[in-house]
Protein backbone atom coordinates (compact mmCIF):
# COMPACT_ATOMS: atom_id res chain seq x y z
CA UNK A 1 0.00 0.00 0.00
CA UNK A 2 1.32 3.26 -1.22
CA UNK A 3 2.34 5.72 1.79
CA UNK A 4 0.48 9.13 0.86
CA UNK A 5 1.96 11.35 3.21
CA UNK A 6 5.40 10.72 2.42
CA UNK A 7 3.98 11.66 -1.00
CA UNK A 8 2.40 14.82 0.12
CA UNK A 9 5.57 15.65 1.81
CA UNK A 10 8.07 14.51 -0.96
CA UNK A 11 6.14 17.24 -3.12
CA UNK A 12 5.39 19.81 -1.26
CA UNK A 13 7.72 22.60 -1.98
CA UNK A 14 7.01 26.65 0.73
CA UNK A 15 6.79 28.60 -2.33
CA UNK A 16 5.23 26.67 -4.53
CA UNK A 17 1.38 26.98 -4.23
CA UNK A 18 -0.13 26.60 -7.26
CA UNK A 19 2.43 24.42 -9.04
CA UNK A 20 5.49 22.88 -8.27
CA UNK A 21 8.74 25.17 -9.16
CA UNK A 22 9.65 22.30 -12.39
CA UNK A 23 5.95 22.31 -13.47
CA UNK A 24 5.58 21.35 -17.13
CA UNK A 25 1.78 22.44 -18.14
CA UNK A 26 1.99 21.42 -21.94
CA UNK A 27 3.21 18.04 -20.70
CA UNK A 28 0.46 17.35 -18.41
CA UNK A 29 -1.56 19.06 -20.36
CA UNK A 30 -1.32 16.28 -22.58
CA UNK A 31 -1.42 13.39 -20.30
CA UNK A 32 -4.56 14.57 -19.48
CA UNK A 33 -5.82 14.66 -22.62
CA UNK A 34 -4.70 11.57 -23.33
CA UNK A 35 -6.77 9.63 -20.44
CA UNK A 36 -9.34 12.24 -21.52
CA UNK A 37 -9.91 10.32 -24.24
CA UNK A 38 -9.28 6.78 -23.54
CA UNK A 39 -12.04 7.48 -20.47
CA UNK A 40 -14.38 8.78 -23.33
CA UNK A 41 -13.42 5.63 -25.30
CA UNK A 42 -13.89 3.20 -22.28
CA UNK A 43 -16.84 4.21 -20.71
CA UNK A 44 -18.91 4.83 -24.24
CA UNK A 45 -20.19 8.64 -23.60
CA UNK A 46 -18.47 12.44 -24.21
CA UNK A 47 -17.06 13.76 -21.09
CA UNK A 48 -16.70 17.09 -20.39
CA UNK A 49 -13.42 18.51 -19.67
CA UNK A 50 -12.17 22.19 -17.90
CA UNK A 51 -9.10 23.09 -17.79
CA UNK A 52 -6.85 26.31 -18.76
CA UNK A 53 -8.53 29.27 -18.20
CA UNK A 54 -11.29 27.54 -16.59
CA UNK A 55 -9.17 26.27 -14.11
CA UNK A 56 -7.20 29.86 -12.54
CA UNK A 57 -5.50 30.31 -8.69
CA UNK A 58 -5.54 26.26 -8.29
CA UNK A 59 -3.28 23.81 -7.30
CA UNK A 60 -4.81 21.29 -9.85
CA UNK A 61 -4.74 21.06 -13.68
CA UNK A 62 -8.29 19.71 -14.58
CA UNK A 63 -11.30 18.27 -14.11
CA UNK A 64 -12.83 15.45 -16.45
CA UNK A 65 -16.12 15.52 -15.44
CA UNK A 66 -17.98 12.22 -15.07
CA UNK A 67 -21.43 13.21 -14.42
CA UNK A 68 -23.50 15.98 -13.28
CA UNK A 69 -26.91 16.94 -12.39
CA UNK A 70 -28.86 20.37 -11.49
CA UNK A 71 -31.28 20.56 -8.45
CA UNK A 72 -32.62 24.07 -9.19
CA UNK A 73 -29.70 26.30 -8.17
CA UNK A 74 -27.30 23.39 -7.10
CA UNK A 75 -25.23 21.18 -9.31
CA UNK A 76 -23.80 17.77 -8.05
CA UNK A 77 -20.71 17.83 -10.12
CA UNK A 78 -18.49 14.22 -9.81
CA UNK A 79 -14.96 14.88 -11.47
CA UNK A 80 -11.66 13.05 -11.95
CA UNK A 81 -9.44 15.96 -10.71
CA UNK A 82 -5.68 16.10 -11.72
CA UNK A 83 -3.11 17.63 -9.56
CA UNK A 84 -0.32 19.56 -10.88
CA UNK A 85 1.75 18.01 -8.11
CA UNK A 86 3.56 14.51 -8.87
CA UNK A 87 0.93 13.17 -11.36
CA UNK A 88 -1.74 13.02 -8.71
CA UNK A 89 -5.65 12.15 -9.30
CA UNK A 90 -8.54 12.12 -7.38
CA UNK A 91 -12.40 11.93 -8.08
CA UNK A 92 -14.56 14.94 -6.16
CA UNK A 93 -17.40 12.43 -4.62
CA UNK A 94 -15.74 8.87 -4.67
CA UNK A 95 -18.66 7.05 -3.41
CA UNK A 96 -20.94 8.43 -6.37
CA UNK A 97 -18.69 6.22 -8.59
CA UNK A 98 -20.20 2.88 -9.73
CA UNK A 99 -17.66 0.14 -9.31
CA UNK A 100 -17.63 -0.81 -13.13
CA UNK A 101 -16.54 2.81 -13.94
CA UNK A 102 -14.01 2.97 -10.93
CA UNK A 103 -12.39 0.28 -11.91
CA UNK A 104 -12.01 1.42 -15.48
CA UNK A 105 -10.63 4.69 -14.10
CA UNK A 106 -8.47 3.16 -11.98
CA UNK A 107 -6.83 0.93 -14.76
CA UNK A 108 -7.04 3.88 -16.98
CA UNK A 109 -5.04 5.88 -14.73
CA UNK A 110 -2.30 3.52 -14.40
CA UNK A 111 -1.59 2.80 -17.75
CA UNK A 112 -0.86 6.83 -18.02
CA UNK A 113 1.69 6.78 -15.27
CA UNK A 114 -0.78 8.65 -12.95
CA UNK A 115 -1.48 7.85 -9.58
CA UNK A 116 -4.83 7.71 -7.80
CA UNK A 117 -5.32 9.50 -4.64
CA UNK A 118 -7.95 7.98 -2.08
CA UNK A 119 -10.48 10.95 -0.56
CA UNK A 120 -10.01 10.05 2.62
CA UNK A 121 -6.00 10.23 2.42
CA UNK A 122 -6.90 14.12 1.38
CA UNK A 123 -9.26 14.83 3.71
CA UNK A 124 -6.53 14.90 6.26
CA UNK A 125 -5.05 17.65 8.18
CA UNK A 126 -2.48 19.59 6.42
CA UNK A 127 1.22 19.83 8.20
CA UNK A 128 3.41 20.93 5.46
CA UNK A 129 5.61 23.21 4.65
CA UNK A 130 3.40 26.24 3.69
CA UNK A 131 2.76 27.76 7.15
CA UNK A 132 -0.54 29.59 6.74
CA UNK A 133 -3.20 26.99 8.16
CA UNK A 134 -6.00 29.05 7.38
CA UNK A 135 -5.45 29.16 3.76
CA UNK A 136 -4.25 25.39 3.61
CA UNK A 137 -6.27 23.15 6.15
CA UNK A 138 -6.27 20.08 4.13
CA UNK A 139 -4.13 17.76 2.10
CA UNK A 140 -7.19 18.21 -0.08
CA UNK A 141 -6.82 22.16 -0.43
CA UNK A 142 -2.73 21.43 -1.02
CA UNK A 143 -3.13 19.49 -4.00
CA UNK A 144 -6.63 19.68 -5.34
CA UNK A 145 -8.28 22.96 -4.91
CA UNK A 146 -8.40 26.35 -5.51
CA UNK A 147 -5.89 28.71 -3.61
């Protein structure tokens, strides 16, 4: 079993909030394209992606989106979210995922080199380098969320 933190740690750099300071965006800019389209391929339906200037002040790259659905005002949005720290992915409601599709994401993910990142590892307090708790709570916030 893979030992998150000493992920999280082994990435986490004090000035680097948004990106790590030897951040390639065109290159994961493709590798998410690429899974982009395998997942499209695999699961049978067109999946909405945002990323670039949808995506601003964030420590992740993209969302693929998986599903969503509007409740008057509210959307339930599930995404696969991509980090732009050490090829890290995680989906934004994990449990909403039927096991077929996990699965296929999982496997997906893997064959791209990336590696999937549990909710409940994130969820965890933050005890990094970047001192300002407020801002950064979470592992969640660190890696996957706006800043």
């Amino acid at each position: 079993m893979m030992n998150f933190y000493q992920l999280f740690h082994q990435l986490d750099e004090p000035n680097s909030w948004e990106f790590p300071s030897r951040f390639d965006y065109d290159q994961l800019n493709r590798e998410v394209r690429a899974v982009w389209r395998e997942l499209e391929s695999q699961l049978g339906r067109t999946l909405p992606i945002e990323d670039g200037s949808r995506i601003q002040d964030a420590s992740f790259h993209a969302d693929i989106i998986l599903w969503q659905q509007q409740s008057g005002k509210v959307i339930h949005r599930v995404s696969l979210r991509f980090s732009n720290f050490g090829n890290m992915v995680t989906l934004t409601d994990e449990e909403s995922v039927p096991d077929v599709e996990y699965r296929i994401i999982q496997s997906t993910l893997h064959d791209h080199g990336f590696t999937y990142v549990p909710t409940d590892e994130l969820e965890k307090e933050y005890y990094g380098v970047i001192p300002d708790r407020r801002t950064i709570g979470t592992w969640w916030i660190r890696y996957f969320d706006y800043q």
